[in-house]
C-alpha atoms as a PDB file:
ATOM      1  CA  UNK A   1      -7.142  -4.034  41.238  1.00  0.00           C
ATOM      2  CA  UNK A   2     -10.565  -2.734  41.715  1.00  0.00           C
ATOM      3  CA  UNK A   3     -12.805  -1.330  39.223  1.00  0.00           C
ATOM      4  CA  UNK A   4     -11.755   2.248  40.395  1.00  0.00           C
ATOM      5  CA  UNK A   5      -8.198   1.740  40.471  1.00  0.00           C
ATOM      6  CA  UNK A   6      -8.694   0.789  36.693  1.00  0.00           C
ATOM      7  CA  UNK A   7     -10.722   4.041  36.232  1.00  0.00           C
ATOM      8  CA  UNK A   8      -8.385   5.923  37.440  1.00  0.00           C
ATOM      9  CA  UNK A   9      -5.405   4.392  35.973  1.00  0.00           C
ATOM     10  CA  UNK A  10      -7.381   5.185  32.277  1.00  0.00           C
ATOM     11  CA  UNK A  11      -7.915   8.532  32.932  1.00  0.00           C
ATOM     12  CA  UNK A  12      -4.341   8.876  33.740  1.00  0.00           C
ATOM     13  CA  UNK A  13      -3.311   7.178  30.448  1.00  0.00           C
ATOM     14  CA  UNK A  14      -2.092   4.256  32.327  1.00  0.00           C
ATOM     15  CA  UNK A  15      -2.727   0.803  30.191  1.00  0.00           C
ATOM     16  CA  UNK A  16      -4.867   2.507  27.844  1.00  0.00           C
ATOM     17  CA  UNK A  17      -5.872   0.215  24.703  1.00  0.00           C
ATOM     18  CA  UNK A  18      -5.005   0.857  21.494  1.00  0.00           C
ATOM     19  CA  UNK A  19      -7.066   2.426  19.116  1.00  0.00           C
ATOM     20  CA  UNK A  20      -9.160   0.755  16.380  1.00  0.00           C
ATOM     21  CA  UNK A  21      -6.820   1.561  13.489  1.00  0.00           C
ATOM     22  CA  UNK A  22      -3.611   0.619  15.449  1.00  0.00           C
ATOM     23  CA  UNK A  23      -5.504  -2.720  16.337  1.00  0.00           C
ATOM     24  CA  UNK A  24      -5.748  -2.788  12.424  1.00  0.00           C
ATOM     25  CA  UNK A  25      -2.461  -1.791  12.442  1.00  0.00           C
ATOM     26  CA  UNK A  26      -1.380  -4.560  14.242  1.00  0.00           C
ATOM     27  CA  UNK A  27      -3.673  -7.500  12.043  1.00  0.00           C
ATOM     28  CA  UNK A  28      -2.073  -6.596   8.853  1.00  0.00           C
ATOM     29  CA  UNK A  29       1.207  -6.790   9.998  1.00  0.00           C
ATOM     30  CA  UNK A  30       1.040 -10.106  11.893  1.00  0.00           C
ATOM     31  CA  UNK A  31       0.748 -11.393   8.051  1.00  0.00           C
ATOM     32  CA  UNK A  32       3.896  -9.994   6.823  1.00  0.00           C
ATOM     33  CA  UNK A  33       6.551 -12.619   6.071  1.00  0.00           C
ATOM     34  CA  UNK A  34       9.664 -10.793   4.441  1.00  0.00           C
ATOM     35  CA  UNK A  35      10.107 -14.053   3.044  1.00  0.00           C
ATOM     36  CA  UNK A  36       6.991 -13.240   0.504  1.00  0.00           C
ATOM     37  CA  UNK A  37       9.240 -10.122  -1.092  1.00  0.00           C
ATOM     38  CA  UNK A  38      11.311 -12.173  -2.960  1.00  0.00           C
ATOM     39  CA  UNK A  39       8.391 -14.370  -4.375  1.00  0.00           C
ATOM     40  CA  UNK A  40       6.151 -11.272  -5.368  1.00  0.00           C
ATOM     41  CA  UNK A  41       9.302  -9.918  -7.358  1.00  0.00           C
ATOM     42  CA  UNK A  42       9.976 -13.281  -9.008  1.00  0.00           C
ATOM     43  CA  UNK A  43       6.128 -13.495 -10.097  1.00  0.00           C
ATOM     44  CA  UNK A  44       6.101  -9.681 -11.148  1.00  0.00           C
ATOM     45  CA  UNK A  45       9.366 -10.542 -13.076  1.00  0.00           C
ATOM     46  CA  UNK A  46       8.311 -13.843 -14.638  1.00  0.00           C
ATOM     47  CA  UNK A  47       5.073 -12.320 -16.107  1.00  0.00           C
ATOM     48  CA  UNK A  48       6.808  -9.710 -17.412  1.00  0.00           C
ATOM     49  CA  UNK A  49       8.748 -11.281 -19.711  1.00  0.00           C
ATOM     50  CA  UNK A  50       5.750 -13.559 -20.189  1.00  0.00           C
ATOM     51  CA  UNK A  51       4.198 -10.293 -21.399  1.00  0.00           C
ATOM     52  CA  UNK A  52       1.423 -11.340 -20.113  1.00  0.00           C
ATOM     53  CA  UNK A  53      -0.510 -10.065 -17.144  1.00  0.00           C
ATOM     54  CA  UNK A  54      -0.240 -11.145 -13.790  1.00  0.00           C
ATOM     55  CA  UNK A  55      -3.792 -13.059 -13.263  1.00  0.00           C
ATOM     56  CA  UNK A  56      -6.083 -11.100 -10.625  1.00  0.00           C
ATOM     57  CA  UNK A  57      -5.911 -13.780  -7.600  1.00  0.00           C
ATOM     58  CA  UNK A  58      -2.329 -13.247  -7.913  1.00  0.00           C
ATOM     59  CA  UNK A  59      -2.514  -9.399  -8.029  1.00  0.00           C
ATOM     60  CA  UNK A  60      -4.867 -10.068  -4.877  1.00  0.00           C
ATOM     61  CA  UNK A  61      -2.288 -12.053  -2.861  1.00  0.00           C
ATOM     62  CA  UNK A  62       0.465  -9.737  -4.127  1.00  0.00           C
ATOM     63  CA  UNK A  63      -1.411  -6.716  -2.627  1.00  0.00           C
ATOM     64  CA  UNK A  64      -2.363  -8.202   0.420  1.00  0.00           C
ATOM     65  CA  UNK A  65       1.487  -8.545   1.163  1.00  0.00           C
ATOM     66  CA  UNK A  66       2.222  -5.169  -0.056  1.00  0.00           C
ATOM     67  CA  UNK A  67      -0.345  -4.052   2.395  1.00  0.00           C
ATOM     68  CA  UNK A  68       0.933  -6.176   5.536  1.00  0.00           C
ATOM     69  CA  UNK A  69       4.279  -5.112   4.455  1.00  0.00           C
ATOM     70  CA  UNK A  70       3.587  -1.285   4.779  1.00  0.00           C
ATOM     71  CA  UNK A  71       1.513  -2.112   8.150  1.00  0.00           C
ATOM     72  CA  UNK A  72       4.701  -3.535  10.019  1.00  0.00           C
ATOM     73  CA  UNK A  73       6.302  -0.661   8.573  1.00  0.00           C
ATOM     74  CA  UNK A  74       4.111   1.416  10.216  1.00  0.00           C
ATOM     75  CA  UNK A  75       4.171  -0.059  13.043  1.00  0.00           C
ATOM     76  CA  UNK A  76       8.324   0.014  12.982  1.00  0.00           C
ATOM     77  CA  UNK A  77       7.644   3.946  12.459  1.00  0.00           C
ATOM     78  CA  UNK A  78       5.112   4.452  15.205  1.00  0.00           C
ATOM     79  CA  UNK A  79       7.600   2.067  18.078  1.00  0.00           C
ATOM     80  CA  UNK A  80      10.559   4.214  16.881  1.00  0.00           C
ATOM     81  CA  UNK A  81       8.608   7.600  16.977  1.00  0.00           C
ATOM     82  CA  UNK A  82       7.953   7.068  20.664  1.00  0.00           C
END
């Protein structure tokens, strides 16, 4: 393939690349692990009957999940969508 026959391909929406925010998109939820839902709810759970709250690097771990969680969601939304 030649440089034109990629030009041309691009302008005719042929192998375009994703966009910034679906490359984003695509790095959060590469660090999903469904596994991880159980484990956040059992430290969410513990602490609350602890009383006691959750520390912050825990909060931090616990929210990057959440967040790679509702990227592959996304994601799931966007495949089925087209």
């Amino acid at each position: 393939m030649t440089t034109d026959d990629a030009r041309r391909d691009m302008a005719a929406g042929y192998g375009s690349s994703p966009s910034r925010e679906e490359l984003r998109l695509r790095q959060r939820a590469a660090m999903y692990r469904p596994e991880d839902d159980a484990q956040a709810a059992r430290i969410r759970e513990t602490y609350a009957q602890l009383g006691t709250p959750i520390p912050a690097r825990l909060q931090l771990v616990i929210g990057l999940h959440e967040t790679a969680k509702a990227a592959a969601e996304a994601l799931n939304n966007n495949k089925e969508q087209q």
